[in-house]
N, C-alpha and C. Protein backbone atom coordinates (compact mmCIF):
# COMPACT_ATOMS: atom_id res chain seq x y z
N UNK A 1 26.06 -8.99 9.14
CA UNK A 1 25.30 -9.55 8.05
C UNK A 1 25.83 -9.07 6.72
N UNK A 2 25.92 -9.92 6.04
CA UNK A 2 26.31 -10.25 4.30
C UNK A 2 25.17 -9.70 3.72
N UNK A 3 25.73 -8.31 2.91
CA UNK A 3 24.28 -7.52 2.04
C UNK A 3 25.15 -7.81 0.36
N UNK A 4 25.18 -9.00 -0.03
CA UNK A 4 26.27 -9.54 -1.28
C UNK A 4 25.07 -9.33 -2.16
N UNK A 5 25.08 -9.53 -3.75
CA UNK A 5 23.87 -9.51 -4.13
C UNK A 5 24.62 -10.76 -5.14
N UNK A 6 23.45 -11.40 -5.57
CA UNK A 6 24.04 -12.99 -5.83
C UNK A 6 24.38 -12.73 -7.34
N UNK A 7 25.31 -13.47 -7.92
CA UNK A 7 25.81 -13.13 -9.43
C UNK A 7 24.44 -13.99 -10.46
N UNK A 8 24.29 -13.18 -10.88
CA UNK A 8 22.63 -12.94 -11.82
C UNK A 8 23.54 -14.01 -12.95
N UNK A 9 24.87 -14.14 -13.55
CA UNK A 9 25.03 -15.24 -14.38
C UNK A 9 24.73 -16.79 -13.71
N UNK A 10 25.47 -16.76 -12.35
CA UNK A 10 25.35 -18.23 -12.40
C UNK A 10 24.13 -18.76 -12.05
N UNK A 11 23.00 -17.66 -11.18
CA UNK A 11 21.84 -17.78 -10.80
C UNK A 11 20.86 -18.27 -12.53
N UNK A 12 21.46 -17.48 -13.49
CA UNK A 12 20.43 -17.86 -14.42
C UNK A 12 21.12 -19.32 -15.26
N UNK A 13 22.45 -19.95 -15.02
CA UNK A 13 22.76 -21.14 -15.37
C UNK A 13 22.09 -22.10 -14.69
N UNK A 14 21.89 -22.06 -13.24
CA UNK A 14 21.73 -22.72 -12.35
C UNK A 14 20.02 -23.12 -12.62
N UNK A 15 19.00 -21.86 -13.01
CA UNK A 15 17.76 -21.88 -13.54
C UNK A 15 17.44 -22.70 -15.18
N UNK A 16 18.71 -22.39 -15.54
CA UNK A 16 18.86 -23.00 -16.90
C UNK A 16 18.75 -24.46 -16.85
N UNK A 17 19.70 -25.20 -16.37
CA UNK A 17 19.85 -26.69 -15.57
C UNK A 17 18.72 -27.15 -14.56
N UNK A 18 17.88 -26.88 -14.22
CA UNK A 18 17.08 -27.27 -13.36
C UNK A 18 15.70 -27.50 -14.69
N UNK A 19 15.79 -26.42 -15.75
CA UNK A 19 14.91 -26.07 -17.21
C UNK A 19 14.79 -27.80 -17.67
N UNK A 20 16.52 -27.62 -17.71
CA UNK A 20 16.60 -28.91 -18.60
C UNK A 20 16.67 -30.28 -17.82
N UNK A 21 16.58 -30.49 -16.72
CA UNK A 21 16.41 -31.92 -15.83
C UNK A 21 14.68 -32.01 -15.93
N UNK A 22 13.89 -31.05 -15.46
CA UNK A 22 12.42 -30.99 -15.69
C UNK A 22 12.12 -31.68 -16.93
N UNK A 23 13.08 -31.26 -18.11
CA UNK A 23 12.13 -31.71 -19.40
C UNK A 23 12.52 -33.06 -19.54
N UNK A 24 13.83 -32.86 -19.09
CA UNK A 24 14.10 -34.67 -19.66
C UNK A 24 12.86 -35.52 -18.71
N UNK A 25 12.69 -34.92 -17.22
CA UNK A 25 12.02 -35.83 -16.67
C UNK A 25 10.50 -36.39 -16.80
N UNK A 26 10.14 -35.02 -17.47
CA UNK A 26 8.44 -35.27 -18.04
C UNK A 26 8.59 -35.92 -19.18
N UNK A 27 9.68 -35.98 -20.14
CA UNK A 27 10.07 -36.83 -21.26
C UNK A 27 9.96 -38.55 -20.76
N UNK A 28 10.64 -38.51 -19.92
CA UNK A 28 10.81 -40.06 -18.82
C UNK A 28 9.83 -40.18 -18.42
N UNK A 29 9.06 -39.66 -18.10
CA UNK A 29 7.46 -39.80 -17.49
C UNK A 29 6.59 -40.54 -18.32
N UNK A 30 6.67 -39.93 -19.52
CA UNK A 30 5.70 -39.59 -20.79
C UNK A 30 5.98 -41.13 -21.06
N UNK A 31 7.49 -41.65 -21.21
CA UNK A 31 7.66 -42.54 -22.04
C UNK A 31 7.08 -44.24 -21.11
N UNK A 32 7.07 -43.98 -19.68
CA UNK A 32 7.25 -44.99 -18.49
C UNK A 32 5.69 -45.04 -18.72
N UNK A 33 4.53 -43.84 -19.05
CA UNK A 33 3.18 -44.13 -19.06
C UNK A 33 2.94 -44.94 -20.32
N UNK A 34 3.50 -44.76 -21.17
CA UNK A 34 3.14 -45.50 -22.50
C UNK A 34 3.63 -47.25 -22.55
N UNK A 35 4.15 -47.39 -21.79
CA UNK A 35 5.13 -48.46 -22.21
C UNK A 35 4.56 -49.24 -21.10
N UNK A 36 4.07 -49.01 -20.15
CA UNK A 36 3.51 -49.94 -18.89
C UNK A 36 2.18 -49.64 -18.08
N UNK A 37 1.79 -48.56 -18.74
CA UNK A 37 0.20 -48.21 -17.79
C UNK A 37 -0.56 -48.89 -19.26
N UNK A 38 -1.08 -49.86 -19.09
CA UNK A 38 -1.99 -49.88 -20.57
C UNK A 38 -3.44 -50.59 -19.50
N UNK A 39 -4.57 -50.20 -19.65
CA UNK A 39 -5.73 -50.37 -19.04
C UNK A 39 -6.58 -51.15 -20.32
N UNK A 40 -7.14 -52.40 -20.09
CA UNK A 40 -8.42 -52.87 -21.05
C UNK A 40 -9.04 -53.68 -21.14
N UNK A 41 -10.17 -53.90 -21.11
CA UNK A 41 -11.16 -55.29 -20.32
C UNK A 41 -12.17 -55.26 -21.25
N UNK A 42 -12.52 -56.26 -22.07
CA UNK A 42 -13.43 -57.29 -22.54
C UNK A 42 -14.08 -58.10 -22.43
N UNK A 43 -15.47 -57.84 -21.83
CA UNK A 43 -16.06 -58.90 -21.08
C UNK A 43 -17.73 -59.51 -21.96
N UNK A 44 -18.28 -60.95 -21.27
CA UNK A 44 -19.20 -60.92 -21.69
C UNK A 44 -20.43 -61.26 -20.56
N UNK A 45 -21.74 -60.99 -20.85
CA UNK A 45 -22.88 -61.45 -20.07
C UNK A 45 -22.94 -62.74 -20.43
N UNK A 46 -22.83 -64.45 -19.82
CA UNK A 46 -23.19 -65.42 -20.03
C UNK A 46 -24.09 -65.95 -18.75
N UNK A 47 -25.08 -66.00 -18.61
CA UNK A 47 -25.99 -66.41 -17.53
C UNK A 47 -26.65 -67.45 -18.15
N UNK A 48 -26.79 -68.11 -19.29
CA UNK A 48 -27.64 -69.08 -19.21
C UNK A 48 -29.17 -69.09 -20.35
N UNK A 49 -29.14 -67.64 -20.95
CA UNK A 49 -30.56 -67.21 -21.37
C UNK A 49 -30.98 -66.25 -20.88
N UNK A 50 -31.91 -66.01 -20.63
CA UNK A 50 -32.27 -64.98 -20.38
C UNK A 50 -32.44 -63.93 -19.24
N UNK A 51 -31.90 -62.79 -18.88
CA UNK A 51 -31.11 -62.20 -17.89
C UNK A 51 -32.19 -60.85 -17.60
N UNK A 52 -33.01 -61.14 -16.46
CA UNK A 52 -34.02 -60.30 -15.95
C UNK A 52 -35.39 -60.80 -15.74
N UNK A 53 -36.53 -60.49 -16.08
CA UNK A 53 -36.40 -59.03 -15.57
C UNK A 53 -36.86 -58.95 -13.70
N UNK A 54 -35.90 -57.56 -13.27
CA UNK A 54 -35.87 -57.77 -11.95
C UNK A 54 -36.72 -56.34 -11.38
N UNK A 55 -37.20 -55.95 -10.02
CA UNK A 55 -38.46 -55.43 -9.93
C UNK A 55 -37.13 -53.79 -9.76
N UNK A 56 -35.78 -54.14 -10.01
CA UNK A 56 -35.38 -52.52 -9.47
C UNK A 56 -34.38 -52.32 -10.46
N UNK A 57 -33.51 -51.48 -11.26
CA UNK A 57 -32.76 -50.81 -12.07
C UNK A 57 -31.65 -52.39 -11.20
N UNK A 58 -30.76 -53.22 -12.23
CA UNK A 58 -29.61 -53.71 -11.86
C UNK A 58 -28.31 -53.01 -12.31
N UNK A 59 -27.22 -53.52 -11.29
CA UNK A 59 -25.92 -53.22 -12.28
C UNK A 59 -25.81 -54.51 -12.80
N UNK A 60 -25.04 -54.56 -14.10
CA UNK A 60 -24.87 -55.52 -14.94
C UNK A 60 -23.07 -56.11 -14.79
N UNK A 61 -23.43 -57.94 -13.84
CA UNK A 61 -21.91 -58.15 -13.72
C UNK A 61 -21.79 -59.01 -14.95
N UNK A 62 -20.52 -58.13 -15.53
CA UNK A 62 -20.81 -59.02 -16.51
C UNK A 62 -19.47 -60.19 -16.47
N UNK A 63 -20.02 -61.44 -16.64
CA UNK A 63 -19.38 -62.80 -15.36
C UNK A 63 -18.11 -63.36 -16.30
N UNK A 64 -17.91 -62.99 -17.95
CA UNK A 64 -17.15 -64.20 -18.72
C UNK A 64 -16.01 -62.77 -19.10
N UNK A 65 -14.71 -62.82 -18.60
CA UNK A 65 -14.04 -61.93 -19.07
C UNK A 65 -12.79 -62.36 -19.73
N UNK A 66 -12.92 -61.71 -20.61
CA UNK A 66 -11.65 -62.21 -22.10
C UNK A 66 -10.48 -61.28 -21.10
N UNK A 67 -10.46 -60.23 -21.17
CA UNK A 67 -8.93 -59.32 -21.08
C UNK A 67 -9.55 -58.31 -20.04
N UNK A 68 -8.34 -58.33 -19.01
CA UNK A 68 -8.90 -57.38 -18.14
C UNK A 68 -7.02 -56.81 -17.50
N UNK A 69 -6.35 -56.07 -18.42
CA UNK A 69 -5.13 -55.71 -18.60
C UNK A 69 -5.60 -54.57 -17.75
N UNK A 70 -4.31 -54.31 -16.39
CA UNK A 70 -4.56 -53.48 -15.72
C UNK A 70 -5.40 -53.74 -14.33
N UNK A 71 -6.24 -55.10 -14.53
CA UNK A 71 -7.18 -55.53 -13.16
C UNK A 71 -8.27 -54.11 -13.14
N UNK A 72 -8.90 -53.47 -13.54
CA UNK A 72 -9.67 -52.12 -13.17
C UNK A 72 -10.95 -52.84 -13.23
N UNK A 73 -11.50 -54.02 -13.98
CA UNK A 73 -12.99 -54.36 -13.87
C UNK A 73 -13.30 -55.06 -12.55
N UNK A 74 -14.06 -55.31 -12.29
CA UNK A 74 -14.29 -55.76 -10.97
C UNK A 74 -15.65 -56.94 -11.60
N UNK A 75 -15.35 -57.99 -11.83
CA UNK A 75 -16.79 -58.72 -12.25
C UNK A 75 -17.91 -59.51 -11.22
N UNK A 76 -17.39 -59.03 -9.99
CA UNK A 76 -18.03 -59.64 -9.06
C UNK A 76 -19.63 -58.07 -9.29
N UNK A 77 -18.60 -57.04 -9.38
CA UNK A 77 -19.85 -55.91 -9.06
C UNK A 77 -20.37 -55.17 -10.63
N UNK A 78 -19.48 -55.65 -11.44
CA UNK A 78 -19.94 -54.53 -12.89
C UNK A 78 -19.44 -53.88 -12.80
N UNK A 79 -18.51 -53.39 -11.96
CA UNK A 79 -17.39 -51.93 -11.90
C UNK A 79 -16.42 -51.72 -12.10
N UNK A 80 -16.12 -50.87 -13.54
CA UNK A 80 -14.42 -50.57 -14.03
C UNK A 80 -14.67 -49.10 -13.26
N UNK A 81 -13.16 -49.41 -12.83
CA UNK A 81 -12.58 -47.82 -11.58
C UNK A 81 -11.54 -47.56 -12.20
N UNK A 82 -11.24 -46.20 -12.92
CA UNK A 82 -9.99 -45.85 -13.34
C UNK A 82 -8.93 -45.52 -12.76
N UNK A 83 -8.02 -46.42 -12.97
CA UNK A 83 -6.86 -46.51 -12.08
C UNK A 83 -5.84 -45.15 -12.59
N UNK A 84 -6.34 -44.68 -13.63
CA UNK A 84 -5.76 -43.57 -13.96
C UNK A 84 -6.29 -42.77 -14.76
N UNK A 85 -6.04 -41.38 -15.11
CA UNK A 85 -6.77 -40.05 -15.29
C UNK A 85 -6.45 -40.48 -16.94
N UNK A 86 -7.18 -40.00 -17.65
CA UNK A 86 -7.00 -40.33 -19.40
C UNK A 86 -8.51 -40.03 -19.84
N UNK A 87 -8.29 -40.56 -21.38
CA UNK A 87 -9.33 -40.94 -21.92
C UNK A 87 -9.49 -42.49 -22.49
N UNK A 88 -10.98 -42.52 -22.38
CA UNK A 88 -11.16 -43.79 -22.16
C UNK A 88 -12.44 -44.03 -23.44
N UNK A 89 -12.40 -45.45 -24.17
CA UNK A 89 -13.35 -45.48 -24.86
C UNK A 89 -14.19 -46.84 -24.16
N UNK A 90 -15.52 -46.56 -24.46
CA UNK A 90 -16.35 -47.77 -23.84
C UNK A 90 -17.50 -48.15 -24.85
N UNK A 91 -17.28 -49.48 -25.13
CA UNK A 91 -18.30 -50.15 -25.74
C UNK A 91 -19.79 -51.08 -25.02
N UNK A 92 -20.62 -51.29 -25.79
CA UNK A 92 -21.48 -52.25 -25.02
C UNK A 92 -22.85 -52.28 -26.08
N UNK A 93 -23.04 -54.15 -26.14
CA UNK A 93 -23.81 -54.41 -27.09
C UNK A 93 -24.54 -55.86 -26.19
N UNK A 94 -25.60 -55.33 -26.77
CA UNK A 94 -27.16 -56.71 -25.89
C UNK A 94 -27.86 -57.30 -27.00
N UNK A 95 -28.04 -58.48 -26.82
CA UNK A 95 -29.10 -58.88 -27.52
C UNK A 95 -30.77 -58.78 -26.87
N UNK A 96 -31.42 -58.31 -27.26
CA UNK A 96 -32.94 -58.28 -26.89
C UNK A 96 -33.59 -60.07 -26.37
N UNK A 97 -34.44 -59.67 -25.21
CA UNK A 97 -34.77 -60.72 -25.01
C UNK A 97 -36.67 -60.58 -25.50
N UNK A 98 -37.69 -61.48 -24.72
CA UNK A 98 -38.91 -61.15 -24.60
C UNK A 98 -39.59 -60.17 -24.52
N UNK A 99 -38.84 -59.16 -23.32
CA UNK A 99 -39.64 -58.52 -22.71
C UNK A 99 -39.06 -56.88 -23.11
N UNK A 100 -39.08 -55.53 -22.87
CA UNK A 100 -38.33 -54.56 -23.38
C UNK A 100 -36.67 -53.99 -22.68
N UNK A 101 -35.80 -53.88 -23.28
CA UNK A 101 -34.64 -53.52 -23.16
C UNK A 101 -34.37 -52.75 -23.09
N UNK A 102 -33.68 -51.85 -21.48
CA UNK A 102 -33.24 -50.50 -21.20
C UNK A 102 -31.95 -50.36 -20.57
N UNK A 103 -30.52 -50.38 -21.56
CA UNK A 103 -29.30 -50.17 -20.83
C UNK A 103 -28.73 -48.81 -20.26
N UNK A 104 -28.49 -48.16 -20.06
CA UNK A 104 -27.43 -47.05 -19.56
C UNK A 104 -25.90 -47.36 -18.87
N UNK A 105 -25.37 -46.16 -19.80
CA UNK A 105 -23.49 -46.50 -18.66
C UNK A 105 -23.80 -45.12 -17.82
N UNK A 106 -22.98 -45.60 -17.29
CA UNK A 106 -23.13 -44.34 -15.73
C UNK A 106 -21.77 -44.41 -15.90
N UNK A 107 -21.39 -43.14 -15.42
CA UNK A 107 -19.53 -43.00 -14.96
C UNK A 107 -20.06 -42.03 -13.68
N UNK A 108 -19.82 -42.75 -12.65
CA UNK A 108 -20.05 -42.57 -11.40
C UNK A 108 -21.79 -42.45 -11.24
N UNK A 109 -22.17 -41.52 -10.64
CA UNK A 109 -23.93 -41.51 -10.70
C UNK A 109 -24.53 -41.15 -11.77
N UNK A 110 -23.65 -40.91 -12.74
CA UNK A 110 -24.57 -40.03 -13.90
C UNK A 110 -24.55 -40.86 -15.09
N UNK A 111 -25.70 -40.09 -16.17
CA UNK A 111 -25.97 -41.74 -17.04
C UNK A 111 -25.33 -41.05 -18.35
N UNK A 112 -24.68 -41.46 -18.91
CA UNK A 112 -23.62 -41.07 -19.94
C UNK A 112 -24.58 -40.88 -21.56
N UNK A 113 -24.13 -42.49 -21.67
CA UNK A 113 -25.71 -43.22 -22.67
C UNK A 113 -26.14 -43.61 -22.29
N UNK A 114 -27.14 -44.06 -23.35
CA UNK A 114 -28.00 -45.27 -23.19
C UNK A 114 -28.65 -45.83 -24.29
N UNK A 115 -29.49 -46.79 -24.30
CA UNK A 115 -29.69 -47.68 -25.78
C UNK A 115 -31.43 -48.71 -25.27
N UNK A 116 -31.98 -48.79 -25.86
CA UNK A 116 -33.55 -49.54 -25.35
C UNK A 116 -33.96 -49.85 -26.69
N UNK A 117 -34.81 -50.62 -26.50
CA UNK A 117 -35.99 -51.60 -27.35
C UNK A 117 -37.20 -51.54 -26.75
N UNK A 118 -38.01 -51.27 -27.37
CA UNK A 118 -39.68 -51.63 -27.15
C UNK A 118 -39.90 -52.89 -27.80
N UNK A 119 -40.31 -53.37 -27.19
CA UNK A 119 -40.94 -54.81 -28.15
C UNK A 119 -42.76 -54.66 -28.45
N UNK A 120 -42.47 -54.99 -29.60
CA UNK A 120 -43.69 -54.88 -30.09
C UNK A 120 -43.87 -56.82 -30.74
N UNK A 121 -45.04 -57.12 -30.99
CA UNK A 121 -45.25 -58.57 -30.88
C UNK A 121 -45.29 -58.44 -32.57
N UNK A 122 -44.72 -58.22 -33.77
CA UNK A 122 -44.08 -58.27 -34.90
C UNK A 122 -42.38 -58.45 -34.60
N UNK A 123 -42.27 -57.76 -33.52
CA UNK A 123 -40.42 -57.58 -33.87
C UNK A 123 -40.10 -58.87 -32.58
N UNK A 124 -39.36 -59.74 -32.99
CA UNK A 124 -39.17 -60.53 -32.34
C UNK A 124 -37.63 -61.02 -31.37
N UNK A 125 -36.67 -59.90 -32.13
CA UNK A 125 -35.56 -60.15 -32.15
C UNK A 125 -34.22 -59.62 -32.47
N UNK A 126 -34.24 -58.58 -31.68
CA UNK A 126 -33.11 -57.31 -32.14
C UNK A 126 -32.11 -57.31 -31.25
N UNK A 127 -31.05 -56.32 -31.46
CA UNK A 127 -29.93 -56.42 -30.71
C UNK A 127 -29.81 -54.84 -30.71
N UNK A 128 -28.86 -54.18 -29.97
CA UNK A 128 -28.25 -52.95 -29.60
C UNK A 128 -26.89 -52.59 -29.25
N UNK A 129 -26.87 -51.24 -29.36
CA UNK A 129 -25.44 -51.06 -28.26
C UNK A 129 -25.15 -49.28 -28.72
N UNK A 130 -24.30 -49.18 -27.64
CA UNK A 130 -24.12 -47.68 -28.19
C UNK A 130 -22.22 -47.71 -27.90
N UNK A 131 -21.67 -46.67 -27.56
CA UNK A 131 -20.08 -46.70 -27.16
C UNK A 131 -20.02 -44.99 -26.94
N UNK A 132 -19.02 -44.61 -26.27
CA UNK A 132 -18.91 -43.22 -25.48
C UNK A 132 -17.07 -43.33 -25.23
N UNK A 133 -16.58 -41.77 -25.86
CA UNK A 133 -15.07 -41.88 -25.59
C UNK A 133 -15.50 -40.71 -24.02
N UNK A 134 -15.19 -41.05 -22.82
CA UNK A 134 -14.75 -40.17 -21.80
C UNK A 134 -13.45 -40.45 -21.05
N UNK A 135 -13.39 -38.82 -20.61
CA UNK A 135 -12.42 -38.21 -20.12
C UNK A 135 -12.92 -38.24 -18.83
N UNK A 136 -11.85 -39.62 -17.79
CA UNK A 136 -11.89 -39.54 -16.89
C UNK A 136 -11.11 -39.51 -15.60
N UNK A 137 -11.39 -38.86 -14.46
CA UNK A 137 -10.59 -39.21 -13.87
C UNK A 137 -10.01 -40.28 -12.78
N UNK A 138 -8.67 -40.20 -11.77
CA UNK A 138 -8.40 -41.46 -11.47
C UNK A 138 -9.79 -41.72 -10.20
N UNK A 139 -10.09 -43.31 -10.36
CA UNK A 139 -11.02 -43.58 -9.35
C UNK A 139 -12.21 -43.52 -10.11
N UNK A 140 -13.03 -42.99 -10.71
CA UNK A 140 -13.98 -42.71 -11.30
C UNK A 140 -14.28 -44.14 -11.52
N UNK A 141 -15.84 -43.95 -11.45
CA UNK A 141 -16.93 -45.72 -11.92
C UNK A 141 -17.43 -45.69 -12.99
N UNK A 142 -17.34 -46.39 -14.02
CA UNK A 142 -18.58 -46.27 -14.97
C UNK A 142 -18.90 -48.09 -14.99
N UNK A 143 -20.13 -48.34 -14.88
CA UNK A 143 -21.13 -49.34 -15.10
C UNK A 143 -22.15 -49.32 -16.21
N UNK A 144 -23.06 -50.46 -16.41
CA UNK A 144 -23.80 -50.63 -17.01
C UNK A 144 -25.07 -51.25 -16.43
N UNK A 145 -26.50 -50.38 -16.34
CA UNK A 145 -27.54 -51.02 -15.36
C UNK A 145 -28.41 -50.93 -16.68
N UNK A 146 -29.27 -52.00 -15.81
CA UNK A 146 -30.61 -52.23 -17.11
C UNK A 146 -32.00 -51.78 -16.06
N UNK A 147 -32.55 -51.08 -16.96
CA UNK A 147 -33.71 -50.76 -16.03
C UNK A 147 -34.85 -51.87 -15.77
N UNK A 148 -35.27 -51.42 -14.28
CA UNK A 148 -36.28 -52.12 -14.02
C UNK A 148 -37.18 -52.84 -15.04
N UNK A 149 -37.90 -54.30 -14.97
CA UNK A 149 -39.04 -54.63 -16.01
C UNK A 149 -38.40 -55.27 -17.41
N UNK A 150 -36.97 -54.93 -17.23
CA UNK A 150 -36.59 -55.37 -18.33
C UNK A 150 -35.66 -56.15 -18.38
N UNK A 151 -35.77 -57.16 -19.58
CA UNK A 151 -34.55 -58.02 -19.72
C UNK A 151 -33.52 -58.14 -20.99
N UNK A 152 -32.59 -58.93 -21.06
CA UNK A 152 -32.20 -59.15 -22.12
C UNK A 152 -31.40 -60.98 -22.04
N UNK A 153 -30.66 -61.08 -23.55
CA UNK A 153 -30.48 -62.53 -23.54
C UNK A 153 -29.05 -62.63 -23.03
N UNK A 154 -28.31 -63.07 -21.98
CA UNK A 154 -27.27 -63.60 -21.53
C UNK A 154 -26.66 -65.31 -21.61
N UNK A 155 -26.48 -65.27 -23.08
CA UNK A 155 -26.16 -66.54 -23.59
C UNK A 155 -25.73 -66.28 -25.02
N UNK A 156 -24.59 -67.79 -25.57
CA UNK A 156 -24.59 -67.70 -27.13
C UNK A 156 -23.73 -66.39 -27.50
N UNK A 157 -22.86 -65.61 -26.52
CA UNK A 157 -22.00 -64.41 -26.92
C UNK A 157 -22.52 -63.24 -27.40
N UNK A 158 -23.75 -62.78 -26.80
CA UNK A 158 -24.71 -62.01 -27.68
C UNK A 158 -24.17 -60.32 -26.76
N UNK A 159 -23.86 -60.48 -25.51
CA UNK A 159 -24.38 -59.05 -24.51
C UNK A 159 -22.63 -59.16 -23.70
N UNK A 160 -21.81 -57.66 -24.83
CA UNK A 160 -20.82 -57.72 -24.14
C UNK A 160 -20.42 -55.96 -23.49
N UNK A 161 -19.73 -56.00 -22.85
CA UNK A 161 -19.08 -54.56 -22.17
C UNK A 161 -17.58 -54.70 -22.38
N UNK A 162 -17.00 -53.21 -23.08
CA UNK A 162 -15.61 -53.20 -23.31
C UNK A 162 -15.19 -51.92 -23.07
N UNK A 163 -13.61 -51.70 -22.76
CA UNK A 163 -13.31 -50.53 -22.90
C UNK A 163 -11.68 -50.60 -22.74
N UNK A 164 -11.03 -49.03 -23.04
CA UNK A 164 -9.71 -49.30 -22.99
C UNK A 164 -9.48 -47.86 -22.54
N UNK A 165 -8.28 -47.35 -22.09
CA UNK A 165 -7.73 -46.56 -21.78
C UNK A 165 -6.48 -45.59 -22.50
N UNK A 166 -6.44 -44.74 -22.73
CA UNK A 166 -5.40 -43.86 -23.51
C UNK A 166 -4.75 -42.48 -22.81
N UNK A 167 -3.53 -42.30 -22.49
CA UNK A 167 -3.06 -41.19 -21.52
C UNK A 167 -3.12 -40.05 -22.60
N UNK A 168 -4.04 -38.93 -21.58
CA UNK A 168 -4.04 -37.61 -22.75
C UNK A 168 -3.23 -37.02 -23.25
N UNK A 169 -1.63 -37.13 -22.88
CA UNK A 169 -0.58 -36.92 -23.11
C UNK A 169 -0.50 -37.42 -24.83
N UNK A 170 -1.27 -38.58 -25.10
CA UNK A 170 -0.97 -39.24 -26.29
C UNK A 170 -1.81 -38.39 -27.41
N UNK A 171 -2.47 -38.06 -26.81
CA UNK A 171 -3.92 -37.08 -27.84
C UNK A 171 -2.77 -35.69 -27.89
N UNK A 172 -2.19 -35.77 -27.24
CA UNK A 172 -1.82 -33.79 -27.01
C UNK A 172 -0.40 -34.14 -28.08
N UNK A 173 0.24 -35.00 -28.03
CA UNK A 173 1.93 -35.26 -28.56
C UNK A 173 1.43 -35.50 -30.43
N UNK A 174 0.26 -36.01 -30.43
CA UNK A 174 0.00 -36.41 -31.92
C UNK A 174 -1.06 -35.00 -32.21
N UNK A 175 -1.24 -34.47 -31.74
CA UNK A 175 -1.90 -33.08 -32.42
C UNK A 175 -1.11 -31.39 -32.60
């Protein structure tokens, strides 16, 4: 057996070169996420008028979708699934119907925001919305349910859900 002890120069060239293939490659990474992962869906509630009220908390599908870059909404169920880890901003605005108005977003089981109306028989006619930037990861759900008893107006472009996606890489390179 060979008791050699290995030459400490070329061992630390050899560490050196492996330094610099890593960076170029997270460089190549960085640049392949920006240029082709882009996530973003714009949708609206159009049902016809008026949308509720039903006896249990719904998820809200919302059926008329402008842009859904990336495929992540699902409008059969109300469910954007993040196809990738980032941050994400989410919008969502209702018009009030008759009866009182209670939205929440959930990102997975938990309720993020939320936004409501009481109706009182003076106020005849209001609208809402709130928006939330999260940090999520890949797979993750966020929806929009309206609580039980309540409705709102799904017609006329009034009740929409939006959101887009941003790799944290982009928050970290500009700060």
């Amino acid at each position: 057996m060979s008791t050699s002890k290995p030459n400490m120069s070329d061992l630390g060239q050899s560490l050196y070169a492996m330094a610099e293939q890593l960076i170029a490659l997270e460089n190549r990474l960085k640049e392949l996420e920006k240029g082709k992962t882009k996530v973003a869906f714009g949708t609206m509630l159009e049902k016809g008028g008026v949308h509720g009220s039903f006896k249990t908390d719904v998820t809200l599908a919302y059926n008329k979708v402008f842009t859904n870059i990336g495929g992540a909404y699902d409008s059969s169920t109300g469910v954007f699934t993040a196809p990738f880890a980032g941050v994400y901003y989410f919008t969502f605005f209702y018009q009030a119907a008759k009866k009182d108005t209670k939205l929440e977003l959930f990102k997975n089981s938990q309720v993020v925001v939320r936004t409501s109306e009481e109706k009182a028989s003076y106020d005849t006619n209001d609208s809402g919305g709130n928006a939330v930037v999260l940090q999520l990861k890949e797979r993750d759900e966020v929806y929009l349910r309206m609580a039980a008893n309540c409705e709102i107006w799904a017609g006329d472009h009034h009740t929409s859900f939006s959101g887009c996606w941003k790799h944290l890489s982009e928050f970290i390179d500009s700060h």
